[in-house]
PDB file of N, CA and C in Angstrom:
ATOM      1  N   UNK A   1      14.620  -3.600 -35.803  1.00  0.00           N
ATOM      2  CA  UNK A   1      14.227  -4.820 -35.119  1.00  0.00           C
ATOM      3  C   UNK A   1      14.839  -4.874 -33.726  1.00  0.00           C
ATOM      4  N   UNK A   2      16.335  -4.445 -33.646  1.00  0.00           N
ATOM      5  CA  UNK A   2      16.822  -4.466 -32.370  1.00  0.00           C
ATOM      6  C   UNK A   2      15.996  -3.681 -31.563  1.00  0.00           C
ATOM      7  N   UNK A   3      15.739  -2.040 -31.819  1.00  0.00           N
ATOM      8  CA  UNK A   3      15.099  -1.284 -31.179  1.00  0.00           C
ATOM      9  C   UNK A   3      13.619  -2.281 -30.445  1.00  0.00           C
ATOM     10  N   UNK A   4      13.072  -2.751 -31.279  1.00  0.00           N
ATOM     11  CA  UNK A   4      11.564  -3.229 -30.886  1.00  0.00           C
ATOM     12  C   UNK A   4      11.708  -4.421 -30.106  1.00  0.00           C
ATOM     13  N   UNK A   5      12.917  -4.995 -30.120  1.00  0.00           N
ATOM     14  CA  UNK A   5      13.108  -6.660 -28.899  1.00  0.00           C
ATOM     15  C   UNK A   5      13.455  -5.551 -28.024  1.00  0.00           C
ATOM     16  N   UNK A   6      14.566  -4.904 -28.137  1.00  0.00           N
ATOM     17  CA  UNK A   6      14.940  -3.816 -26.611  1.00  0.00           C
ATOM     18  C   UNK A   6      13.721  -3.310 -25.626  1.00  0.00           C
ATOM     19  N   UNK A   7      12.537  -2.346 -26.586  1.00  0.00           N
ATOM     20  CA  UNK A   7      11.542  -2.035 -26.009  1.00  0.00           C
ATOM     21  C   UNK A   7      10.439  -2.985 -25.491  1.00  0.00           C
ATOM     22  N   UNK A   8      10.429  -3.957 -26.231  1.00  0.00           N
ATOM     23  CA  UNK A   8       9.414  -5.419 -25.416  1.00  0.00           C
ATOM     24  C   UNK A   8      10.546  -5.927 -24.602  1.00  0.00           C
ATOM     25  N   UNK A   9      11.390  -6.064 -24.540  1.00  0.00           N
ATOM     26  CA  UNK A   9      12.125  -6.719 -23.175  1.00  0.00           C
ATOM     27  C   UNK A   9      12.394  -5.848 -21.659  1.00  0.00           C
ATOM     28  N   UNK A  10      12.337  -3.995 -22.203  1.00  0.00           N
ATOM     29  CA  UNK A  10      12.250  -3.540 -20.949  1.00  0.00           C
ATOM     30  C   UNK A  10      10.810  -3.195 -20.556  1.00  0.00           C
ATOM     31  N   UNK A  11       9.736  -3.616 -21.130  1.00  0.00           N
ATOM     32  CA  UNK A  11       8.658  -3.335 -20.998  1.00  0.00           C
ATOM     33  C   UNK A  11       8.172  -4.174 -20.192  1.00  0.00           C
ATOM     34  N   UNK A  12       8.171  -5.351 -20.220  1.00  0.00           N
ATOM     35  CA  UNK A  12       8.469  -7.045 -19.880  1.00  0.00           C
ATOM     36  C   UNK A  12       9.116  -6.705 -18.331  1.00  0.00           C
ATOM     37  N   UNK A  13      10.299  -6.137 -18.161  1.00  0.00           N
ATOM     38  CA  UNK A  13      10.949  -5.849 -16.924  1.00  0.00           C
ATOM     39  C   UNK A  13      10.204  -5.217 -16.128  1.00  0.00           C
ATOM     40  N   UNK A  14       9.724  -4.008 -16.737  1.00  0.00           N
ATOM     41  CA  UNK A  14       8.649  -3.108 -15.633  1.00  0.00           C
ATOM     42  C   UNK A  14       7.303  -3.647 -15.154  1.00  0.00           C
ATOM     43  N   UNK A  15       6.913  -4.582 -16.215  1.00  0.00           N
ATOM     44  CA  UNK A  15       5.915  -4.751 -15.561  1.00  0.00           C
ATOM     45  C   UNK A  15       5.499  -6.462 -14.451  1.00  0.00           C
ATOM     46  N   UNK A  16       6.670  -6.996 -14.902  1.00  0.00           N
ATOM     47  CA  UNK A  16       7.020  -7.113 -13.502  1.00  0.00           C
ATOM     48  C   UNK A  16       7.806  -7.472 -12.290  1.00  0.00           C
ATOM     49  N   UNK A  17       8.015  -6.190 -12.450  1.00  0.00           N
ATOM     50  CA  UNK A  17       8.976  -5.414 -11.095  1.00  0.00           C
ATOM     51  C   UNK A  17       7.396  -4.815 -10.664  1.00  0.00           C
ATOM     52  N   UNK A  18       6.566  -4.487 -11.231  1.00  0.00           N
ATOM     53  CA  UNK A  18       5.403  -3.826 -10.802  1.00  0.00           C
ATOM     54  C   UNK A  18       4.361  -4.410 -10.415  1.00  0.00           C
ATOM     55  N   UNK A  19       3.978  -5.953 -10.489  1.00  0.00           N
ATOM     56  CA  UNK A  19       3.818  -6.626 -10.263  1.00  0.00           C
ATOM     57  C   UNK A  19       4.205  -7.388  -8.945  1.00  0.00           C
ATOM     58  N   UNK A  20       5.832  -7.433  -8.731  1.00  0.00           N
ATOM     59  CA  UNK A  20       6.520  -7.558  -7.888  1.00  0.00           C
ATOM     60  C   UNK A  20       6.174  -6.885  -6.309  1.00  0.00           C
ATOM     61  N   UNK A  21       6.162  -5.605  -6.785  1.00  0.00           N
ATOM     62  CA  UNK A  21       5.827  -4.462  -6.146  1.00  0.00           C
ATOM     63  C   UNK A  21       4.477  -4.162  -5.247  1.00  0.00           C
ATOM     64  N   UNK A  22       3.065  -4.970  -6.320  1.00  0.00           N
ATOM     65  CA  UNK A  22       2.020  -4.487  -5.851  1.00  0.00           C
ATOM     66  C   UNK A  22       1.646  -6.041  -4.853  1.00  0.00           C
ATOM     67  N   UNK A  23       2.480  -6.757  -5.077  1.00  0.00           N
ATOM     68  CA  UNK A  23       2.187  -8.085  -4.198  1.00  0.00           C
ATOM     69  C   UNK A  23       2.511  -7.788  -3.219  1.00  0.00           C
ATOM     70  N   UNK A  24       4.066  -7.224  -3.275  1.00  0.00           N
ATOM     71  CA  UNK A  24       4.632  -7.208  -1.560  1.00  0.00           C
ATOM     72  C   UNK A  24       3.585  -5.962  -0.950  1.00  0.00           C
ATOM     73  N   UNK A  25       3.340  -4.906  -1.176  1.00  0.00           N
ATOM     74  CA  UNK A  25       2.559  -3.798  -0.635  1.00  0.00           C
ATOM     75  C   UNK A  25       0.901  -4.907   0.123  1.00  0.00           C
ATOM     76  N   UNK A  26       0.430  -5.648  -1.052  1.00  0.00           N
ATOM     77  CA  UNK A  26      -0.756  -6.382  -0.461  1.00  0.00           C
ATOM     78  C   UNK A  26      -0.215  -6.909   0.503  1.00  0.00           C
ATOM     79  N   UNK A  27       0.823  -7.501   0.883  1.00  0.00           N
ATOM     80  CA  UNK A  27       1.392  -8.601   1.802  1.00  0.00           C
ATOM     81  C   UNK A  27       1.594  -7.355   3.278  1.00  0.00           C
ATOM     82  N   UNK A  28       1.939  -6.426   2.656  1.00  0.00           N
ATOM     83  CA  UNK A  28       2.240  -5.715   4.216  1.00  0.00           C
ATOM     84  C   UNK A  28       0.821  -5.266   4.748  1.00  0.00           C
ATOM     85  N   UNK A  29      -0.251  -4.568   3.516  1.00  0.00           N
ATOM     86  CA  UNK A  29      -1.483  -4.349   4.220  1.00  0.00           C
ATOM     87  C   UNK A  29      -2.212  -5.779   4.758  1.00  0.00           C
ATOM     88  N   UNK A  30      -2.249  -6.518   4.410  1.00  0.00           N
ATOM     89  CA  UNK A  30      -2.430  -7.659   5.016  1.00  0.00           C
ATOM     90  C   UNK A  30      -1.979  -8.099   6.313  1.00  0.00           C
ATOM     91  N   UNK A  31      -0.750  -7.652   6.585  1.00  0.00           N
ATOM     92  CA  UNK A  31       0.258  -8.090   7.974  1.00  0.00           C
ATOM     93  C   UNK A  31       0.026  -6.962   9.156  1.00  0.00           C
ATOM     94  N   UNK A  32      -0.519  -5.782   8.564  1.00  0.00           N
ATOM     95  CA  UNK A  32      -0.805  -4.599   9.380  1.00  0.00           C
ATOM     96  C   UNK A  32      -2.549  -4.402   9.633  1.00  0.00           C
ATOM     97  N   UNK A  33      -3.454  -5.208   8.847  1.00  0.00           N
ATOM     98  CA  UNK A  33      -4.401  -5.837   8.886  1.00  0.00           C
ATOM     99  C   UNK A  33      -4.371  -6.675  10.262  1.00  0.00           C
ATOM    100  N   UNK A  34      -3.795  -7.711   9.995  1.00  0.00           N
ATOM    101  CA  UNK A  34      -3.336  -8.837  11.516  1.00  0.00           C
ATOM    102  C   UNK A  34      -2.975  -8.022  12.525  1.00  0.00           C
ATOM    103  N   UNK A  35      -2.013  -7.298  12.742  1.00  0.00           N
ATOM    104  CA  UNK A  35      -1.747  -6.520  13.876  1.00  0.00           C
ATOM    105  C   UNK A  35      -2.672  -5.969  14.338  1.00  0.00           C
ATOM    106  N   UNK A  36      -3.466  -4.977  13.640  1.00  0.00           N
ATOM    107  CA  UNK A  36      -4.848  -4.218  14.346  1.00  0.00           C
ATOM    108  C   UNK A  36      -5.415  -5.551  14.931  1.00  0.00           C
ATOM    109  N   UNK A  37      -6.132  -6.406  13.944  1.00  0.00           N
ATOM    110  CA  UNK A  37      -7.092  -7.371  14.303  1.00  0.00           C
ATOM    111  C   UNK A  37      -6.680  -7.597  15.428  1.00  0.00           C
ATOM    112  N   UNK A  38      -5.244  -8.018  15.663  1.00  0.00           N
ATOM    113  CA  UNK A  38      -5.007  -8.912  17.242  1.00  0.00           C
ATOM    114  C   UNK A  38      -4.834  -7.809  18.189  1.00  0.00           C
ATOM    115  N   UNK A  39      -4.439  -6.458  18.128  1.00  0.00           N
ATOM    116  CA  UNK A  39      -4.405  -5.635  19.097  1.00  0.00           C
ATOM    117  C   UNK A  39      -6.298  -5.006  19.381  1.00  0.00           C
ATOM    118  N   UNK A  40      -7.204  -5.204  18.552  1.00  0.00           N
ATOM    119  CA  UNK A  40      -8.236  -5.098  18.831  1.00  0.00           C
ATOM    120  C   UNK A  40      -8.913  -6.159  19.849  1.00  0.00           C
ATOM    121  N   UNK A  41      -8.081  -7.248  19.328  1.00  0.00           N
ATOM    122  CA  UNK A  41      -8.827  -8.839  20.573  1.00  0.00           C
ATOM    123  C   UNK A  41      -8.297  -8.641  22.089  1.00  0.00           C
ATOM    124  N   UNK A  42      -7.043  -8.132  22.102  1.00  0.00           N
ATOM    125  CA  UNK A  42      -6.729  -7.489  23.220  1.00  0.00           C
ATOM    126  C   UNK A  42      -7.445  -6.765  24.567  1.00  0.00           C
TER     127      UNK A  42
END
């Protein structure tokens, strides 16, 4: 039983930290998105 709370609780962790992960990445293509856009209005 311990084994199986251990493995659902680090499973639980990874996914999201991975989660975590794929937000901030959208957030930078998004911010590097804006940069082109405004160096294109230029």
């Amino acid at each position: 039983m311990k084994k199986t709370a251990t493995l659902i609780a680090l499973s639980l962790a990874f996914v999201l930290a991975g989660c975590n992960t794929v937000k901030g990445v959208g957030q930078d293509v998004q911010r590097a998105g804006g940069a082109i856009e405004r160096a294109a209005n230029k």
